[in-house]
Protein backbone atom coordinates (compact mmCIF):
# COMPACT_ATOMS: atom_id res chain seq x y z
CA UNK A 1 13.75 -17.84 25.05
CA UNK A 2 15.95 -14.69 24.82
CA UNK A 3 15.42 -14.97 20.81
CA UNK A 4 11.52 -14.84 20.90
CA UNK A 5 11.53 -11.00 21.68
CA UNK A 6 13.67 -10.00 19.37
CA UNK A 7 11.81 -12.36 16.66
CA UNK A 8 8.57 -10.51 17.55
CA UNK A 9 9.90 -6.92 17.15
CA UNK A 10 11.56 -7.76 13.77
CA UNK A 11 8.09 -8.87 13.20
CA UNK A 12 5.84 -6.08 13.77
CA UNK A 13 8.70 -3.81 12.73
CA UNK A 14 8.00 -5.62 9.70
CA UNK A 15 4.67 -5.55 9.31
CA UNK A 16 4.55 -1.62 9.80
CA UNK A 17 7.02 -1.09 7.54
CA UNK A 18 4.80 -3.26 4.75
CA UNK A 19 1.44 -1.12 5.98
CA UNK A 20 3.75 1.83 5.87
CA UNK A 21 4.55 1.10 1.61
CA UNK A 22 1.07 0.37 1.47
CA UNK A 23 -0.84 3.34 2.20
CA UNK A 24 2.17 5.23 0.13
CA UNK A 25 1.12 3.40 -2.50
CA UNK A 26 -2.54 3.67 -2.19
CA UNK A 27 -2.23 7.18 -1.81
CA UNK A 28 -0.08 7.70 -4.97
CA UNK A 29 -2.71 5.89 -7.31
CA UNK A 30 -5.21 8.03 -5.55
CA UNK A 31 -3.57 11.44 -6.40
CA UNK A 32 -2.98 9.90 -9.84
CA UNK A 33 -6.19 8.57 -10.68
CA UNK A 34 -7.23 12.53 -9.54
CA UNK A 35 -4.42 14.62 -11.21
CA UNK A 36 -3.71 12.86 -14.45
CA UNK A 37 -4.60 15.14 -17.26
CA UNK A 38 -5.10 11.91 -19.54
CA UNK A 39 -8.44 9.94 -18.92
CA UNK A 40 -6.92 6.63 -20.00
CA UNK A 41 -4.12 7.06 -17.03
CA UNK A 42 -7.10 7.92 -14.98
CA UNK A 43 -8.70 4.88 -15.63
CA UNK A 44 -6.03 2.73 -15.39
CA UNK A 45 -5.06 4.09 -11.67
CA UNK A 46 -8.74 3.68 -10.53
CA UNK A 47 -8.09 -0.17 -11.52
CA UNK A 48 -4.80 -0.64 -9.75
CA UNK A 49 -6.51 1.13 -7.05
CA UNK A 50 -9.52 -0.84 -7.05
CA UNK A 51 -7.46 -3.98 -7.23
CA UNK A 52 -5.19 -2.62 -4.18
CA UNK A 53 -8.32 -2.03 -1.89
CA UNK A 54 -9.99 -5.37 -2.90
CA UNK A 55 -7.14 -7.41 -1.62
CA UNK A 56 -6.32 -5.24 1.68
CA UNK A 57 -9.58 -6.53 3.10
């Protein structure tokens, strides 16, 4: 029983460390698909970024 608390922490430091690359991800293609001075990169963030946001939910 003495491993089941330590097997939940790893988990849910886990999980916030996945959340955590996540939304620095998300946020990334969002400046990109903002900034980038080319349209095609523009375009091509908004799809990575539409694809990211489909999946999350």
């Amino acid at each position: 029983m003495n491993t089941l608390p330590a097997l939940l922490a790893s988990g849910a430091a886990l999980a916030g460390i996945t959340r955590t690359v996540q939304t620095i991800a998300v946020l990334t293609l969002t400046a990109v698909s903002v900034l980038a001075r080319k349209p095609q990169r523009r375009r091509d963030a908004r799809r990575a970024l539409a694809l990211l946001l489909r999946r999350r939910f």
